[in-house]
Every structure is written in structure tokens, then in C-alpha cells.
Protein backbone atom coordinates (compact mmCIF):
# COMPACT_ATOMS: atom_id res chain seq x y z
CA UNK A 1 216.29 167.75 159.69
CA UNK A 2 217.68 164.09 160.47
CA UNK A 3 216.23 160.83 160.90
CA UNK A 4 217.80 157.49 160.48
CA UNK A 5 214.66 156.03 158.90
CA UNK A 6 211.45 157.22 156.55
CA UNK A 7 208.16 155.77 156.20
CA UNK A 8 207.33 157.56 153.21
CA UNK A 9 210.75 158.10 151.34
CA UNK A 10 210.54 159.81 148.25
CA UNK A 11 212.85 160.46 145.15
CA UNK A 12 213.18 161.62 142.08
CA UNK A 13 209.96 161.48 139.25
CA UNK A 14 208.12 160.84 142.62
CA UNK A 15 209.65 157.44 143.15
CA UNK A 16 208.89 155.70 146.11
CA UNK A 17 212.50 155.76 147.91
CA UNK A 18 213.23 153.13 150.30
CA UNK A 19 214.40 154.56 153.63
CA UNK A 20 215.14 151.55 156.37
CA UNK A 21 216.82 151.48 159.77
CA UNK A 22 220.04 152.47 159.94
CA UNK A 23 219.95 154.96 156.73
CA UNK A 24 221.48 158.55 157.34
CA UNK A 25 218.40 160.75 155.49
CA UNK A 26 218.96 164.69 155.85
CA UNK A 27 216.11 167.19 154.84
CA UNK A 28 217.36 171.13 154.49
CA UNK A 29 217.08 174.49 152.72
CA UNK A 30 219.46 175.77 150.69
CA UNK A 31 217.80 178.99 150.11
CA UNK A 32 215.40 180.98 147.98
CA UNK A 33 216.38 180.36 144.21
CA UNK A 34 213.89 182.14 142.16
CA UNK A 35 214.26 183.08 138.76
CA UNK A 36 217.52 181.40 139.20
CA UNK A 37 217.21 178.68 136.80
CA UNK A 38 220.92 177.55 135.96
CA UNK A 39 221.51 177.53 139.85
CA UNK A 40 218.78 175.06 140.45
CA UNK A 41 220.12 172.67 137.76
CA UNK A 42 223.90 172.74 139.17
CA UNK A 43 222.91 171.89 142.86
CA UNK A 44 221.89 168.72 142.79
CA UNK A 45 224.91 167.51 140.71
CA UNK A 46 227.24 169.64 143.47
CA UNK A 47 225.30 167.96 146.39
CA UNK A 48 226.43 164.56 144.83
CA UNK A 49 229.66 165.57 144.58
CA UNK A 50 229.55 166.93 148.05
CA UNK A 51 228.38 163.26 149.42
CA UNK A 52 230.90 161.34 147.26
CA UNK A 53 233.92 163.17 148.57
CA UNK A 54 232.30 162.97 152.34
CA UNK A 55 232.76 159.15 151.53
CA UNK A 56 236.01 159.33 150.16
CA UNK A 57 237.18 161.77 153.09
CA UNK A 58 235.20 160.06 156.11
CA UNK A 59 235.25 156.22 155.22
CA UNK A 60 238.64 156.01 152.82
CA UNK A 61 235.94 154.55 150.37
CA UNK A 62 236.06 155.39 146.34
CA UNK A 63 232.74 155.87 144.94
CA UNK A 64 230.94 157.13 141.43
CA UNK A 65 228.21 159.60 140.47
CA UNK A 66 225.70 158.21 138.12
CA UNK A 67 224.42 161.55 136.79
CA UNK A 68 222.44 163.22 137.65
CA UNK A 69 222.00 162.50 141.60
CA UNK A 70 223.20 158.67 142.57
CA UNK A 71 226.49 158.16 144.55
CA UNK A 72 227.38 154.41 143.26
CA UNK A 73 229.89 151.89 145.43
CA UNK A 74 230.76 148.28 144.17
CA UNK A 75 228.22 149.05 141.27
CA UNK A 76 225.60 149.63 143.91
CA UNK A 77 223.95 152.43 145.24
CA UNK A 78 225.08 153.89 148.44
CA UNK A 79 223.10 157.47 148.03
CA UNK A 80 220.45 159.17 146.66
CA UNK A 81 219.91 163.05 146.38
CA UNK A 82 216.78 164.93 146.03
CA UNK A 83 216.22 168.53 144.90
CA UNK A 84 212.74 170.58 144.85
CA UNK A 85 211.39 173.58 145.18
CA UNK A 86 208.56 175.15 147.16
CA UNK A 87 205.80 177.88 145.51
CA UNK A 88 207.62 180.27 147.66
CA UNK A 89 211.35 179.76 145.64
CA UNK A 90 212.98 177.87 148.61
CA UNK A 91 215.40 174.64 147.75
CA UNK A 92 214.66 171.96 149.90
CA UNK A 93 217.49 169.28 149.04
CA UNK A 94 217.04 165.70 150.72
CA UNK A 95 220.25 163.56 151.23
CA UNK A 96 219.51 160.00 151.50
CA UNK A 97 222.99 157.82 152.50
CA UNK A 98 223.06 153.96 153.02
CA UNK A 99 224.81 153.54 156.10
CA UNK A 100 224.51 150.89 158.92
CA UNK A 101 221.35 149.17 157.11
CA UNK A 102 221.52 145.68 158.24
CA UNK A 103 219.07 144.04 155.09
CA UNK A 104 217.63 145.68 151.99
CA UNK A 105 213.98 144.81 150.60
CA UNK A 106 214.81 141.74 148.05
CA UNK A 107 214.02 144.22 145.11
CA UNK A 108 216.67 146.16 146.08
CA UNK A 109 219.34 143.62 147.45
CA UNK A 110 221.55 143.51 144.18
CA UNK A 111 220.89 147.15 143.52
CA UNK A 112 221.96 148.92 147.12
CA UNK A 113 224.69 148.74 149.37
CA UNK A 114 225.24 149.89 153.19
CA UNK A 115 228.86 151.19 153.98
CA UNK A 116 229.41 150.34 157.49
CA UNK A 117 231.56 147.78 157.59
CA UNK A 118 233.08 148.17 153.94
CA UNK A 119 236.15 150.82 155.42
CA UNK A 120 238.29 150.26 158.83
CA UNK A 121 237.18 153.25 159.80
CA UNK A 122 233.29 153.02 160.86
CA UNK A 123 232.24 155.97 162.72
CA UNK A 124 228.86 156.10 164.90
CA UNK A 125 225.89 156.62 162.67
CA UNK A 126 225.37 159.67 164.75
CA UNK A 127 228.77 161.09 163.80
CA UNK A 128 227.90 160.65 160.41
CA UNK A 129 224.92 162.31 160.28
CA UNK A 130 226.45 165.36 161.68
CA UNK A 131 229.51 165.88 160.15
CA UNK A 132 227.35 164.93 156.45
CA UNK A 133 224.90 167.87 157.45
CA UNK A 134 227.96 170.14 158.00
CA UNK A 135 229.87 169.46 154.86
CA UNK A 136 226.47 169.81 152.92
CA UNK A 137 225.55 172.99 154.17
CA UNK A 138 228.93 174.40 152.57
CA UNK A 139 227.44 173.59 149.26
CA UNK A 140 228.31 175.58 146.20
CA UNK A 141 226.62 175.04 143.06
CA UNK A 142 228.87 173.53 140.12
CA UNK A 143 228.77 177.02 138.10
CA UNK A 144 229.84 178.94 141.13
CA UNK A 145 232.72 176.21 142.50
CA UNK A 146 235.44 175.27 139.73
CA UNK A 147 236.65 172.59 141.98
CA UNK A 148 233.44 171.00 142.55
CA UNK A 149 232.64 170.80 138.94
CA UNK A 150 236.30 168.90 137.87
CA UNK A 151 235.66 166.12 140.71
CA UNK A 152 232.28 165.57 139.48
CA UNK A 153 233.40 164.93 136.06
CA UNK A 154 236.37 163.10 137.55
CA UNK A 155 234.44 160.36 139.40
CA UNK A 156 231.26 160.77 136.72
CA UNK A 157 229.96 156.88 136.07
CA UNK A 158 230.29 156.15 132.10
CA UNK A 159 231.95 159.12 131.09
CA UNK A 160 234.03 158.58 127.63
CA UNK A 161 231.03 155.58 127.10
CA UNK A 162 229.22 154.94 124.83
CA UNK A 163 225.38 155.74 126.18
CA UNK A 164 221.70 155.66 125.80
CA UNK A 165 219.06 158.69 127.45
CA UNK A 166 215.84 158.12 128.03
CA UNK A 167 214.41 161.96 127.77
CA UNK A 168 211.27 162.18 130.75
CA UNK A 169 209.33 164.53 128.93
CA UNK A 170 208.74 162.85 125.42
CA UNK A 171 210.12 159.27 126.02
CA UNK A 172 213.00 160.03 122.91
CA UNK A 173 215.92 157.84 123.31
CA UNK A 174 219.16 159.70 122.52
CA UNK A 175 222.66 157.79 121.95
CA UNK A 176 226.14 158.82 121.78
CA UNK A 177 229.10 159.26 124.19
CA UNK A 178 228.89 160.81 127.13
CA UNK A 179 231.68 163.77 127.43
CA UNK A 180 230.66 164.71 131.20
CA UNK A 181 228.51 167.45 132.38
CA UNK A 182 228.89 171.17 132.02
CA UNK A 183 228.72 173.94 135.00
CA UNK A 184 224.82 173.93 135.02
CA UNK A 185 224.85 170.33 135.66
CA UNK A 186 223.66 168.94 132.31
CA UNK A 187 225.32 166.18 130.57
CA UNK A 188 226.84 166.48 127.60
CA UNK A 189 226.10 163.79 124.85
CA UNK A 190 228.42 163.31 121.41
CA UNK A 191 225.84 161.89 118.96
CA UNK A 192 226.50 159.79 116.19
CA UNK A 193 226.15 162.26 113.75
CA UNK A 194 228.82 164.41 115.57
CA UNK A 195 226.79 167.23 117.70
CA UNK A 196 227.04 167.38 121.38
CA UNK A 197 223.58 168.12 122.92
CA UNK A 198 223.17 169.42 126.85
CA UNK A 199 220.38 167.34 129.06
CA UNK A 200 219.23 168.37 131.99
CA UNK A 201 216.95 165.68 132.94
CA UNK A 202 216.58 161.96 131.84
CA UNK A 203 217.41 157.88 132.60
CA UNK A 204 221.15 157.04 131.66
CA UNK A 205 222.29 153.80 130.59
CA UNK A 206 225.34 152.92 129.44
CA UNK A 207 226.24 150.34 126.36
């Protein structure tokens, strides 16, 4: 499914996800996944990689992946990815991309950026939407695609910094520097005491 605007966006911790005018938002399945835990950890870290080298390959344009799921331009972001799944084991993975938005919400003005007219090359919004399904519906989780896995720790926003986690599930704050993520997705922290832990879910900031 396509539509180039949402009324009731939604992202990740059930956020509210703003979805305006001239967005590129993509809803699809990307199959039954049950009982296959590692798999549904790696996919949405491959889907961002997916999107980021879409950018790089469509628009000329250089972008970041804040682990675990935002695709970052000019220290903005530029896309958001969603992954959940249904009672029955299907994957539904939602691709939100900042396009040919004309003016965010003031609350997210110095936090979001659109990318038309930021490359020479500008295609149709249309276009975009089409060829972004396309190359997203090649996904290949990071454990499965070697490839995949190197660009994401390639472009991978504060990797070799110094950072802090915020764990979701008991609000502990971790620190240490972030070595990248490994095939299932999870990012690997270096704490100060010298172990490297594996998270698969949390708030990243950097020093």
C-alpha cells in the first residue's frame, strides 16, 4: 500500500508519527516470521539500509542510520521505518520517507527534513514511490545478506562514539562506545568496564 499522506501515522513505542502532504509512506508484508526471532530483529535494520542506499542511488544524496530504524540527512530526519507483527506471524513493515513536504509542524521543523529539492536530480513523487516499493520488496534480512549488514555499519550514526542507551523495558541507562551492530540487528556497546553487551531495543544518544 501507498499514500502520500496519513492521518493517523504511527511509529515506533506507539509514537504518534507525523505523516503530511507530500510524504512517500509504504505499508507491506514481508511474510510470515514465526518462531523466527533473530529474523524479526535484523529486518528493520536491513529495511533502513535498504532506504538509505535508495537515497544514495536515486537522489545522489549521502545519508546516516541512527540505529535502530531512522535514515538521518543534514542531522535531520528524512525516514522512519516501522516493523510489527500480526497474531497470525505476518511482518507488516511501514516505510515512511520525507519527500516533497512543503512545511513541517513547528515541533518538528529543526528535527525533519524533505529531500526534494536537496539533489539535481528530483524525480516525480510518484516515481519515487514506485521504484522505493520495488527496491524494498528485495529485502534481505542483515543475517541472511553480508552486504547489507557492512553498509549498515558503514553509514551507522555514532559508531566508534562514545554513547548513552536508554533500555525501554526497565528505564537503565547504559554507556560506552558504540562498535556497530551485529547480523541480528542489535547494537553492540563497549562499556566502561570493558564488556561489549548486544541491545536490541532502546533510545541512543550520543556524548
Amino acid at each position: 500500500m501507498i499514500a502520500f499522506s496519513q492521518t493517523k501515522g504511527r511509529g515506533r513505542l506507539n509514537r504518534s508519527f507525523e505523516s503530511p502532504h507530500g510524504g512517500v509512506y509504504i505499508s507491506f508484508c514481508y511474510g510470515n516470521i514465526r518462531g523466527k526471532e533473530k529474523e524479526i530483529l535484523s529486518v528493520m535494520p536491513s529495511v533502513a539500509a535498504v532506504v538509505s542506499m535508495f537515497i544514495k542511488n536515486k537522489l545522489g544524496i549521502d545519508t546516516r542510520i541512527k540505529w535502530p530504524n531512522d535514515v538521518i540527512y543534514n542531522n535531520k530526519k528524512c525516514s522512519g521505518i516501522l516493523c510489527e507483527q500480526t497474531k497470525t506471524g505476518d511482518l507488516i513493515v511501514g516505510v515512511g520517507l520525507n519527500y516533497k513536504i512543503d512545511k513541517f509542524d513547528s515541533s518538528l521543523s529543526d528535527k525533519a527534513i524533505s529531500l526534494f529539492n536537496t539533489s539535481s536530480s528530483c524525480p516525480p513523487i510518484e516515481q519515487i514511490a514506485a521504484d522505493l516499493l520495488n527496491a524494498l520488496r528485495e529485502v534481505q534480512p542483515l543475517i541472511n545478506n553480508r552486504a547489507l549488514f557492512e553498509y549498515y555499519n558503514s553509514v551507522l550514526l555514532y559508531k566508534g562514539s562514545n554513547v548513552s542507551l536508554k533500555t525501554i523495558y526497565n528505564n537503565q541507562i547504559v554507556e560506552g562506545q558504540c562498535l556497530g551492530v551485529n547480523e541480528n540487528g542489535e547494537l553492540l556497546i563497549e562499556t566502561f568496564d570493558s564488556s561489549i553487551k548486544s541491545y536490541n531495543v532502546g533510545e541512543l544518544t550520543s556524548h
